[in-house]
PDB file of N, CA and C in Angstrom:
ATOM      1  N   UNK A   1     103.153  94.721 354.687  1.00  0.00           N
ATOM      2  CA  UNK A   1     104.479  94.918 354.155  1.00  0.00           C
ATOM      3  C   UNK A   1     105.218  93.588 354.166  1.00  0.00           C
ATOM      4  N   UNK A   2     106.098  93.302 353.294  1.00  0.00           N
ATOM      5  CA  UNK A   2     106.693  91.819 353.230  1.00  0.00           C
ATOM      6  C   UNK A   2     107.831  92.113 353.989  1.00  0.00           C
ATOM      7  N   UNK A   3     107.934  91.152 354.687  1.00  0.00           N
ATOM      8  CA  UNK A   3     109.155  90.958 355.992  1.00  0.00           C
ATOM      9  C   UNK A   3     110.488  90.649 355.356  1.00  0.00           C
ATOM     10  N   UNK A   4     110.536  90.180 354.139  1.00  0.00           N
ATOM     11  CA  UNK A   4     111.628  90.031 353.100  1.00  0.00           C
ATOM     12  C   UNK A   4     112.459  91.244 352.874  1.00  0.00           C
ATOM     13  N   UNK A   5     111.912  92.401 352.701  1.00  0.00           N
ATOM     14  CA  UNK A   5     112.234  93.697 352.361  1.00  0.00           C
ATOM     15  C   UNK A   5     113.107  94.103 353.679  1.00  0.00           C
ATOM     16  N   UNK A   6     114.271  94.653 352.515  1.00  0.00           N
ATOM     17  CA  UNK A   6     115.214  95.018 353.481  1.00  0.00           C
ATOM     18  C   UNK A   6     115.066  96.150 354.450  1.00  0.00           C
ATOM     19  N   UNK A   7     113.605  96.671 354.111  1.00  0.00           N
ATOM     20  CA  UNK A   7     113.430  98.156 354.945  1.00  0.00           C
ATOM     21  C   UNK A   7     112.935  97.610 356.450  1.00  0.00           C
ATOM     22  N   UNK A   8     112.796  96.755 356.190  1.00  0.00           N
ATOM     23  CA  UNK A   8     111.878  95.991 357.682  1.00  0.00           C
ATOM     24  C   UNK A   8     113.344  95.238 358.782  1.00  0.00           C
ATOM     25  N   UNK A   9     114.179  94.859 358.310  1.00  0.00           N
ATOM     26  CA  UNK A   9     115.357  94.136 358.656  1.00  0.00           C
ATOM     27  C   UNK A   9     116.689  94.634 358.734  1.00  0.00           C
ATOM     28  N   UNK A  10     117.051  96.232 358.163  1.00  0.00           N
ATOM     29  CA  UNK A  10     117.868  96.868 358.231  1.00  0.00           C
ATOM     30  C   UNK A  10     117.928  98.561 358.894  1.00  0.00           C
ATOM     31  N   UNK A  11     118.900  98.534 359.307  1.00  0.00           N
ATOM     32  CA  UNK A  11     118.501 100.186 359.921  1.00  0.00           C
ATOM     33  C   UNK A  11     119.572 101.201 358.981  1.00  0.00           C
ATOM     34  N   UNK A  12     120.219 100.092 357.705  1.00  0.00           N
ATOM     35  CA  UNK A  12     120.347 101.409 356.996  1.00  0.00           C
ATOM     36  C   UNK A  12     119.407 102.108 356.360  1.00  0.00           C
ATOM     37  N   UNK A  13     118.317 101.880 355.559  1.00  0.00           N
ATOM     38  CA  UNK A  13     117.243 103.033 355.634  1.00  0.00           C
ATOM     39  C   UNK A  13     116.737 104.052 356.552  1.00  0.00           C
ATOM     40  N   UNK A  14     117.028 103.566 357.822  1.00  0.00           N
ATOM     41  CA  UNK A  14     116.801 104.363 359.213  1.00  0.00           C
ATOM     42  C   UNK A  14     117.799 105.321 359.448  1.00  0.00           C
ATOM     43  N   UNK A  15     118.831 105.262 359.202  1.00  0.00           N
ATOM     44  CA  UNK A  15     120.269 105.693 359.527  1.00  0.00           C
ATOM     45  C   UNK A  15     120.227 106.838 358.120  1.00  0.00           C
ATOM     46  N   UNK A  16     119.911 106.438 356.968  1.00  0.00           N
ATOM     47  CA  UNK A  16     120.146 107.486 355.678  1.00  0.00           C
ATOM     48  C   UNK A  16     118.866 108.607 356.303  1.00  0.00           C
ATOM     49  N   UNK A  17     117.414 108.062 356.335  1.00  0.00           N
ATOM     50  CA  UNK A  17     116.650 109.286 356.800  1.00  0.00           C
ATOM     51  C   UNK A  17     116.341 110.495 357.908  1.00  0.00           C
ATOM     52  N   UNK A  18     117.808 109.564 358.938  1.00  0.00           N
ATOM     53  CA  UNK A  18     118.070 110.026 359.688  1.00  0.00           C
ATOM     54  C   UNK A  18     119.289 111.597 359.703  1.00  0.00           C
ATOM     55  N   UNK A  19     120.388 111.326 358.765  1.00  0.00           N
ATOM     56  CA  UNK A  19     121.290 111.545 358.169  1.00  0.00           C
ATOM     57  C   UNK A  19     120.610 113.015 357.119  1.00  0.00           C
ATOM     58  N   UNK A  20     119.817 112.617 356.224  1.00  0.00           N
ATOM     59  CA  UNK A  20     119.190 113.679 355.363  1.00  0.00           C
ATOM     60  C   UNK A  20     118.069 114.439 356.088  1.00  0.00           C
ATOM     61  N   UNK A  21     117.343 113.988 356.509  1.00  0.00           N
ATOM     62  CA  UNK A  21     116.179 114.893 357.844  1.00  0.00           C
ATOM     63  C   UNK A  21     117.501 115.775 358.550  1.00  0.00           C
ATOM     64  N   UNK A  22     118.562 115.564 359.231  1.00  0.00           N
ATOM     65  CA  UNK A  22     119.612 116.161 360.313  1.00  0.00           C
ATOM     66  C   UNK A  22     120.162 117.173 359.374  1.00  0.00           C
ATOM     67  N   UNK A  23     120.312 117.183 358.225  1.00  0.00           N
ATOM     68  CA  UNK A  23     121.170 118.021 357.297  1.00  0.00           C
ATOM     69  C   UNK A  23     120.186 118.907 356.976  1.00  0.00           C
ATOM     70  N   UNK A  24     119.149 118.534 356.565  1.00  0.00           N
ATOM     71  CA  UNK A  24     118.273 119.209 355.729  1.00  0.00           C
ATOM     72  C   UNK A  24     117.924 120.517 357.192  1.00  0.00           C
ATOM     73  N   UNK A  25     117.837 119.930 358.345  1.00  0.00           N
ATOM     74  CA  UNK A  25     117.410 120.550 359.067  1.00  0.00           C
ATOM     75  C   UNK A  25     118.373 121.720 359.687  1.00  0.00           C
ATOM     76  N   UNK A  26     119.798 121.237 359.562  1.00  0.00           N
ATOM     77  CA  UNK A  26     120.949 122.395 359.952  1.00  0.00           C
ATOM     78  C   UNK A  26     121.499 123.299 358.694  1.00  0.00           C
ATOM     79  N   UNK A  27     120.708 122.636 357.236  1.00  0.00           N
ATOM     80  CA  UNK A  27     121.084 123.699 356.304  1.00  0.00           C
ATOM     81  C   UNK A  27     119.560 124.878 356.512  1.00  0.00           C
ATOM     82  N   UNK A  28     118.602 124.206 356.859  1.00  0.00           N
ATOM     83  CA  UNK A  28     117.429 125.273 357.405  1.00  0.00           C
ATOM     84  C   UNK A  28     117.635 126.225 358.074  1.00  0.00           C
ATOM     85  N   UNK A  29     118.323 125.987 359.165  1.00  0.00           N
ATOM     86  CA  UNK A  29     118.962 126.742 360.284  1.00  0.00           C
ATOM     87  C   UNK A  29     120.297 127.731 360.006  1.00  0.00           C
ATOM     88  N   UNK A  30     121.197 127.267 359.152  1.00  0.00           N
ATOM     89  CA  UNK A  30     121.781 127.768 358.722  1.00  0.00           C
ATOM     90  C   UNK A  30     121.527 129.033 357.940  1.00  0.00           C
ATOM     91  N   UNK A  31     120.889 128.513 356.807  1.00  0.00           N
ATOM     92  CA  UNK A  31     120.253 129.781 355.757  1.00  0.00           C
ATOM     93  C   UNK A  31     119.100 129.954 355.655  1.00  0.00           C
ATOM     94  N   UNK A  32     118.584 130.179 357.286  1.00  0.00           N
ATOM     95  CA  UNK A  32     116.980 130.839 357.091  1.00  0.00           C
ATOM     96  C   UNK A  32     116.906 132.585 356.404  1.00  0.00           C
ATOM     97  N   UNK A  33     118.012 133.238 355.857  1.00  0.00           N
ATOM     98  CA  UNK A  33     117.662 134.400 355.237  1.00  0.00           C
ATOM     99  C   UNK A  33     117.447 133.966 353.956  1.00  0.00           C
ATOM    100  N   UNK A  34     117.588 132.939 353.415  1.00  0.00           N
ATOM    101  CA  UNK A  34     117.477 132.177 351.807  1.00  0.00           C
ATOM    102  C   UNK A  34     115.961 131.964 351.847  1.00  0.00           C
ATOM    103  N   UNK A  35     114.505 132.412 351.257  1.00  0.00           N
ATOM    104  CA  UNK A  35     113.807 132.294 351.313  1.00  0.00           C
ATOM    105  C   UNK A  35     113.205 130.206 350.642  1.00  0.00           C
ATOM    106  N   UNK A  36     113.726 130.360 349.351  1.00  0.00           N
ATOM    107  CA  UNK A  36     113.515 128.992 348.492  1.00  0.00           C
ATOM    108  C   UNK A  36     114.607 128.455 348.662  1.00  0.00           C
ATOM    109  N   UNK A  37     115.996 128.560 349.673  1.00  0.00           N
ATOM    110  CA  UNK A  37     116.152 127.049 350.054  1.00  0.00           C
ATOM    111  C   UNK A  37     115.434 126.662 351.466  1.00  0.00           C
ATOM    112  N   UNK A  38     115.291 127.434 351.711  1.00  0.00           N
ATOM    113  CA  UNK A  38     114.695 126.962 353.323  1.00  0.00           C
ATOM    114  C   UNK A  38     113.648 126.126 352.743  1.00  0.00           C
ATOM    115  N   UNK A  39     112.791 126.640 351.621  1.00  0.00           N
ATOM    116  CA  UNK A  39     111.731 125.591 351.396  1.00  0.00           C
ATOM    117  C   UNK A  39     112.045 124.507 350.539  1.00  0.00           C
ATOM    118  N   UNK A  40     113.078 124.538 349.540  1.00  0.00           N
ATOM    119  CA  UNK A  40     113.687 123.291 349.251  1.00  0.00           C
ATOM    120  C   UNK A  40     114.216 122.162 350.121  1.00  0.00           C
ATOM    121  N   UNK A  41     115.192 123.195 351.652  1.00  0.00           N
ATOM    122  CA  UNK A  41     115.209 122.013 352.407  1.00  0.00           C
ATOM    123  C   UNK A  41     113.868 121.428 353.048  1.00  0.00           C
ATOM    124  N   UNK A  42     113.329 122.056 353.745  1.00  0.00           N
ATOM    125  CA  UNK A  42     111.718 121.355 354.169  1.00  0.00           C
ATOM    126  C   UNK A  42     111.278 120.589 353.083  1.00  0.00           C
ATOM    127  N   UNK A  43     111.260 120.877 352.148  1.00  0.00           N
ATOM    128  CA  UNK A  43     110.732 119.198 351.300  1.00  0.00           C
ATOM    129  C   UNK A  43     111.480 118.502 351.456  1.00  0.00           C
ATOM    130  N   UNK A  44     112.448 118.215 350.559  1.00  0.00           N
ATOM    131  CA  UNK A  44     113.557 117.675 350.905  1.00  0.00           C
ATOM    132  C   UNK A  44     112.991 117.034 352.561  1.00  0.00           C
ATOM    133  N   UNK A  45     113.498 117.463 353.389  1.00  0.00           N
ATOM    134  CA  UNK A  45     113.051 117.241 354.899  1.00  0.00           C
ATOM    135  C   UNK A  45     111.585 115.622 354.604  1.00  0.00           C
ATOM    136  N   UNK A  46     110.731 116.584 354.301  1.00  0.00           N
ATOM    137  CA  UNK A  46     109.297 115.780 354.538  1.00  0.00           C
ATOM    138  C   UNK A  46     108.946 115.037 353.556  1.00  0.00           C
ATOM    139  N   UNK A  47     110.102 114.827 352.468  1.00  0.00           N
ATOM    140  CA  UNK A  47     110.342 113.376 351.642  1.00  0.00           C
ATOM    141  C   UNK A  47     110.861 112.705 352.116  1.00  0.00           C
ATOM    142  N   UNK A  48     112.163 113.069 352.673  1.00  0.00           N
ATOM    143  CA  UNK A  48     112.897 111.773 353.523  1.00  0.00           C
ATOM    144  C   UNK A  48     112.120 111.128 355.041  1.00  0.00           C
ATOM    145  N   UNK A  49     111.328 112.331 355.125  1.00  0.00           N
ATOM    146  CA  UNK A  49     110.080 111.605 356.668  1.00  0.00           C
ATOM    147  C   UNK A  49     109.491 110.325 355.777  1.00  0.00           C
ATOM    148  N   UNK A  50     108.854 110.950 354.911  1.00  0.00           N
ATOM    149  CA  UNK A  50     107.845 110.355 354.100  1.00  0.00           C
ATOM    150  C   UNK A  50     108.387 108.894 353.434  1.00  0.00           C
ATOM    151  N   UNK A  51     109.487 108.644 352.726  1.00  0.00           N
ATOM    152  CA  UNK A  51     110.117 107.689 352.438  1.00  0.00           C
ATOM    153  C   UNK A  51     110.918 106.515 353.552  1.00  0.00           C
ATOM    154  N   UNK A  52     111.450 107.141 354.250  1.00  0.00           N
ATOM    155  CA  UNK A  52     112.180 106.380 355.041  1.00  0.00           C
ATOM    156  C   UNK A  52     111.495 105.876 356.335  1.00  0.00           C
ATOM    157  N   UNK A  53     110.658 106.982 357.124  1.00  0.00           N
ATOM    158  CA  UNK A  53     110.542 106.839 358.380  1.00  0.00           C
ATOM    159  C   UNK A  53     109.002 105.988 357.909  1.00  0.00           C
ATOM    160  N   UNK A  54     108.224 106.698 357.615  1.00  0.00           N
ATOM    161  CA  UNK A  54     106.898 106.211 356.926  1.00  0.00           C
ATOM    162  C   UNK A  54     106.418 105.100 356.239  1.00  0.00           C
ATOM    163  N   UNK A  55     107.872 104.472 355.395  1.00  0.00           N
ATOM    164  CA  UNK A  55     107.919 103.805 353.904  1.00  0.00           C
ATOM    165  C   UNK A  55     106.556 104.233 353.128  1.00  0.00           C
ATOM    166  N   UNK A  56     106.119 105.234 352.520  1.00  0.00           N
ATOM    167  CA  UNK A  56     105.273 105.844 351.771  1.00  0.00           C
ATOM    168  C   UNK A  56     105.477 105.672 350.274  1.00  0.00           C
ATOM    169  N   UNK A  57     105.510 104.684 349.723  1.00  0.00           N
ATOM    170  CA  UNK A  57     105.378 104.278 348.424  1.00  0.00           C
ATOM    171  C   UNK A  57     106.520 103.166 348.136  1.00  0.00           C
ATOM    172  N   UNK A  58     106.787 102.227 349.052  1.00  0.00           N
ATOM    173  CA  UNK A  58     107.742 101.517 348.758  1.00  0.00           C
ATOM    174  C   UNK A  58     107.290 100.251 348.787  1.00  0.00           C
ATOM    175  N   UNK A  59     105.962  99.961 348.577  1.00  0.00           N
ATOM    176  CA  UNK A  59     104.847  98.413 348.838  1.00  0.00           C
ATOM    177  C   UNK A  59     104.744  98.317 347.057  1.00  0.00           C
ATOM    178  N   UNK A  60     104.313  97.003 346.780  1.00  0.00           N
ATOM    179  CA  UNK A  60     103.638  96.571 345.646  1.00  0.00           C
ATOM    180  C   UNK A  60     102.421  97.675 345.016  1.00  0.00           C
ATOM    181  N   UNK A  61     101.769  97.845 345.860  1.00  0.00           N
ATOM    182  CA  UNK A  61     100.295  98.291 346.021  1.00  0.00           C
ATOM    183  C   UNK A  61     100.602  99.547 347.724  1.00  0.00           C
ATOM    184  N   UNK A  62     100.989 100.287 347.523  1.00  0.00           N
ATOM    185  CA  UNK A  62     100.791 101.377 348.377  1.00  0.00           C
ATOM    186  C   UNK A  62      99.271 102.116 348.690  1.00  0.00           C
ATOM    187  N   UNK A  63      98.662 101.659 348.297  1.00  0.00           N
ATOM    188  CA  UNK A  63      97.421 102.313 347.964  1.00  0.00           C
ATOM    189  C   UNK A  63      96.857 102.782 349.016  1.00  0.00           C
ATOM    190  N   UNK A  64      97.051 101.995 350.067  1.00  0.00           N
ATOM    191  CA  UNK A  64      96.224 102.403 350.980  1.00  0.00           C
ATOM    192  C   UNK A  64      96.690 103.413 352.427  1.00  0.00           C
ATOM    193  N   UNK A  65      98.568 103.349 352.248  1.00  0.00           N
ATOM    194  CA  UNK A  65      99.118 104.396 352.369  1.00  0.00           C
ATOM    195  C   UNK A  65      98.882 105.602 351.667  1.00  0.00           C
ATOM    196  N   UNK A  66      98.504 105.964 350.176  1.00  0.00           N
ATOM    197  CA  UNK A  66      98.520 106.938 349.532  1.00  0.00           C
ATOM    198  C   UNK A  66      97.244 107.621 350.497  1.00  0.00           C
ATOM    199  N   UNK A  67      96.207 106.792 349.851  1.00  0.00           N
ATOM    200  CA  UNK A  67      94.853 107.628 350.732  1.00  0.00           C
ATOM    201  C   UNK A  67      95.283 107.860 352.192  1.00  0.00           C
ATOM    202  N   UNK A  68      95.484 107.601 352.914  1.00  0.00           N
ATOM    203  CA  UNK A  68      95.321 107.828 354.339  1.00  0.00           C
ATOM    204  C   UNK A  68      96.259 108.914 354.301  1.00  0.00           C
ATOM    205  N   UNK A  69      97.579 109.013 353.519  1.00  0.00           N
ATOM    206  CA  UNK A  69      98.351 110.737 353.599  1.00  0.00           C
ATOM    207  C   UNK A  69      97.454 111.700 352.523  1.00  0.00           C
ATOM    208  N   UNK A  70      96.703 111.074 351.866  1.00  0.00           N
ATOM    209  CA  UNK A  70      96.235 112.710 350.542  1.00  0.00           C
ATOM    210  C   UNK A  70      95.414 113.070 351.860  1.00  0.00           C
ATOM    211  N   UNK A  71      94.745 111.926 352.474  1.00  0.00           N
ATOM    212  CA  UNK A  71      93.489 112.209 353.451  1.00  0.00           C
ATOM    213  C   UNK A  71      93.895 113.329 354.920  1.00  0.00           C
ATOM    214  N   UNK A  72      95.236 113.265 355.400  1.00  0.00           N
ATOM    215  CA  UNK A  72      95.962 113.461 356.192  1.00  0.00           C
ATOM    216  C   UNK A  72      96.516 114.886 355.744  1.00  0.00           C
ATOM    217  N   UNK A  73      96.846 114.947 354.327  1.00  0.00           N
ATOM    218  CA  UNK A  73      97.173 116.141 353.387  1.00  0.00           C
ATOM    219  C   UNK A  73      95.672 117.231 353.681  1.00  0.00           C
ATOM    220  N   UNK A  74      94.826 117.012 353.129  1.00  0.00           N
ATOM    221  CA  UNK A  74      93.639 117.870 352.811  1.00  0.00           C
ATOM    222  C   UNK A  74      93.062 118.113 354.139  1.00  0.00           C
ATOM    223  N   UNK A  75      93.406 117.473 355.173  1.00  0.00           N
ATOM    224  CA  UNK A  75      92.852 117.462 356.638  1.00  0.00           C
ATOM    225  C   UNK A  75      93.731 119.138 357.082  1.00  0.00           C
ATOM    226  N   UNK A  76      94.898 118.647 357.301  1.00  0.00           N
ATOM    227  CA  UNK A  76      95.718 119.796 357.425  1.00  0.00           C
ATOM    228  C   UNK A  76      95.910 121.153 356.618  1.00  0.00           C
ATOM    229  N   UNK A  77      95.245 121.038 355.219  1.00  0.00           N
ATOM    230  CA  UNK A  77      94.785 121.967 354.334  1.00  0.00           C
ATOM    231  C   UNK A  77      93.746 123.217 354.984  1.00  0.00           C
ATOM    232  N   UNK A  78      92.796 122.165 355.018  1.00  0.00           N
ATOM    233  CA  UNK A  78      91.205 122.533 355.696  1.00  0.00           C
ATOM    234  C   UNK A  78      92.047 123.030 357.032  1.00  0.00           C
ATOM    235  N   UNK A  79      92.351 122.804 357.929  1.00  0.00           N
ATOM    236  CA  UNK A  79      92.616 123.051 359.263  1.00  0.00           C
ATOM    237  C   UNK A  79      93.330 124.239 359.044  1.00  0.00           C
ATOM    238  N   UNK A  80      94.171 124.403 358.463  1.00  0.00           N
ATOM    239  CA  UNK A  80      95.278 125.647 358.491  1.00  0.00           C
ATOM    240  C   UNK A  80      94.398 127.056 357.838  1.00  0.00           C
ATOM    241  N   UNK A  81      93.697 126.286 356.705  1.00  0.00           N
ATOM    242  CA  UNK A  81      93.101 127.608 355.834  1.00  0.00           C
ATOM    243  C   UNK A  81      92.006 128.330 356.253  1.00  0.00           C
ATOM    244  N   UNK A  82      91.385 127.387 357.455  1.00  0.00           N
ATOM    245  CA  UNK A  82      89.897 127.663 358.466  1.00  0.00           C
ATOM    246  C   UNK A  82      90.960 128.117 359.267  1.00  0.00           C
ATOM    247  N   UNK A  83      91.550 128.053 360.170  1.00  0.00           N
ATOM    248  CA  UNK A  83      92.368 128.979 360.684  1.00  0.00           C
ATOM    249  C   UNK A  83      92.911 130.503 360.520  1.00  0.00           C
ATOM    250  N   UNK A  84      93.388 130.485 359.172  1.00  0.00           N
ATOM    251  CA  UNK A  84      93.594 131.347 358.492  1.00  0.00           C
ATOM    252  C   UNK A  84      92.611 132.514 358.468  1.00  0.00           C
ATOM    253  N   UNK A  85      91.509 131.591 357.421  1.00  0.00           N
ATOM    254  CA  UNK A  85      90.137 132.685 357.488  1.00  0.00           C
ATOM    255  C   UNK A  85      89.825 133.151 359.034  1.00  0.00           C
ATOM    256  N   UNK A  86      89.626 132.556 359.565  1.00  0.00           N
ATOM    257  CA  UNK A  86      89.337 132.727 360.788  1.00  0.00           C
ATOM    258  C   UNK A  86      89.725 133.893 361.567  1.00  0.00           C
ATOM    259  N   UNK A  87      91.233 133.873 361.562  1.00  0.00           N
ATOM    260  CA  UNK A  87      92.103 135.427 362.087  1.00  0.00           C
ATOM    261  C   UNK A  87      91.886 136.399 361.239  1.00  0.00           C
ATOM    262  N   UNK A  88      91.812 136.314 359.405  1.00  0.00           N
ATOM    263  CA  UNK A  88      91.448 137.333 358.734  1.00  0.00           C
ATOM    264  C   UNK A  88      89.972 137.953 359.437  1.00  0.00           C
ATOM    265  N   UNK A  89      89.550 137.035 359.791  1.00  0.00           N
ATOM    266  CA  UNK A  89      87.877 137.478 359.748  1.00  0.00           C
ATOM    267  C   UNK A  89      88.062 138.565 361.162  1.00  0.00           C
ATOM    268  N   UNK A  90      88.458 137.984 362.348  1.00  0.00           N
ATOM    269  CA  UNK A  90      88.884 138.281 363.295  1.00  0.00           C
ATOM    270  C   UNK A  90      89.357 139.663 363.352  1.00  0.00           C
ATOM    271  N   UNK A  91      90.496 140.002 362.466  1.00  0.00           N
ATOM    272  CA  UNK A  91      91.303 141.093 362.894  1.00  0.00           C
ATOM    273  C   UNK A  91      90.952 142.227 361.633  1.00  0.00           C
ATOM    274  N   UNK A  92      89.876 141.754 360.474  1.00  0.00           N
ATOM    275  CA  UNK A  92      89.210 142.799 360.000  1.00  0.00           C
ATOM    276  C   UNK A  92      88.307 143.277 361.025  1.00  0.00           C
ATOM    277  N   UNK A  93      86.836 142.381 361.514  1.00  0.00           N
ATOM    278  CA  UNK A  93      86.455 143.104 362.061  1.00  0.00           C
ATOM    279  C   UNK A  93      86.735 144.050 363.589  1.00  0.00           C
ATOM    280  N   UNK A  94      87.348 143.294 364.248  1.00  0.00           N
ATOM    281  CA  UNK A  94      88.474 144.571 365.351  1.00  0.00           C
ATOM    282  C   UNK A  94      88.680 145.471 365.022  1.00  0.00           C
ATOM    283  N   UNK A  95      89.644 145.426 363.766  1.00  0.00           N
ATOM    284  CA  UNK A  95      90.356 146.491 363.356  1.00  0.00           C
ATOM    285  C   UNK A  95      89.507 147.790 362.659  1.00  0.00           C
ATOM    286  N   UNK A  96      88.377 147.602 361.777  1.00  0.00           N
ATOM    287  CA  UNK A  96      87.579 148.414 361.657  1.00  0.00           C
ATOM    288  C   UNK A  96      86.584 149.410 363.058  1.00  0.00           C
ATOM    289  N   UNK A  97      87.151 150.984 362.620  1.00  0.00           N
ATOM    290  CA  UNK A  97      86.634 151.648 363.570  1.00  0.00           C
ATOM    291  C   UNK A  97      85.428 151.982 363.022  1.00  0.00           C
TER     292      UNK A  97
END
């Protein structure tokens, strides 16, 4: 990352993702009976992780940030959905008398 860039030398980028993560997170809390804003705020949420805290696409050549989150993405895919199957599999066969 170039040391020039104001993201490296300033903590207002730190301070805004700080600011939108805190909101995003008390409008969550707020209107968890709202099904699609709760999930509008969570993105919202895990863009401003992703941008600010991360800097995730803010290089010349990000590239090698991209792979290591799609990689980080599909990891947690696989993990949740083997999980998933897993309890389906689980609590069919239990549950069958």
């Amino acid at each position: 990352m170039d040391l020039e860039q104001e993201w490296n030398t300033s903590m207002r980028p730190l301070v805004w993702g700080l600011v939108i993560s805190t909101a995003a997170l008390i409008g969550t809390y707020l209107f968890a009976q709202i099904n699609w804003l709760v999930m509008l705020l969570t993105f919202t949420q895990s863009v401003a992780v992703l941008v600010y805290f991360l800097h995730l696409g803010i290089e010349n050549k990000p590239r090698w940030n991209l792979i290591v989150f799609l990689f980080m993405l599909v990891l947690i895919i696989v993990v949740i959905g083997g999980s998933m199957w897993v309890m389906y599999n689980i609590d069919y066969n239990v549950m069958v008398k």
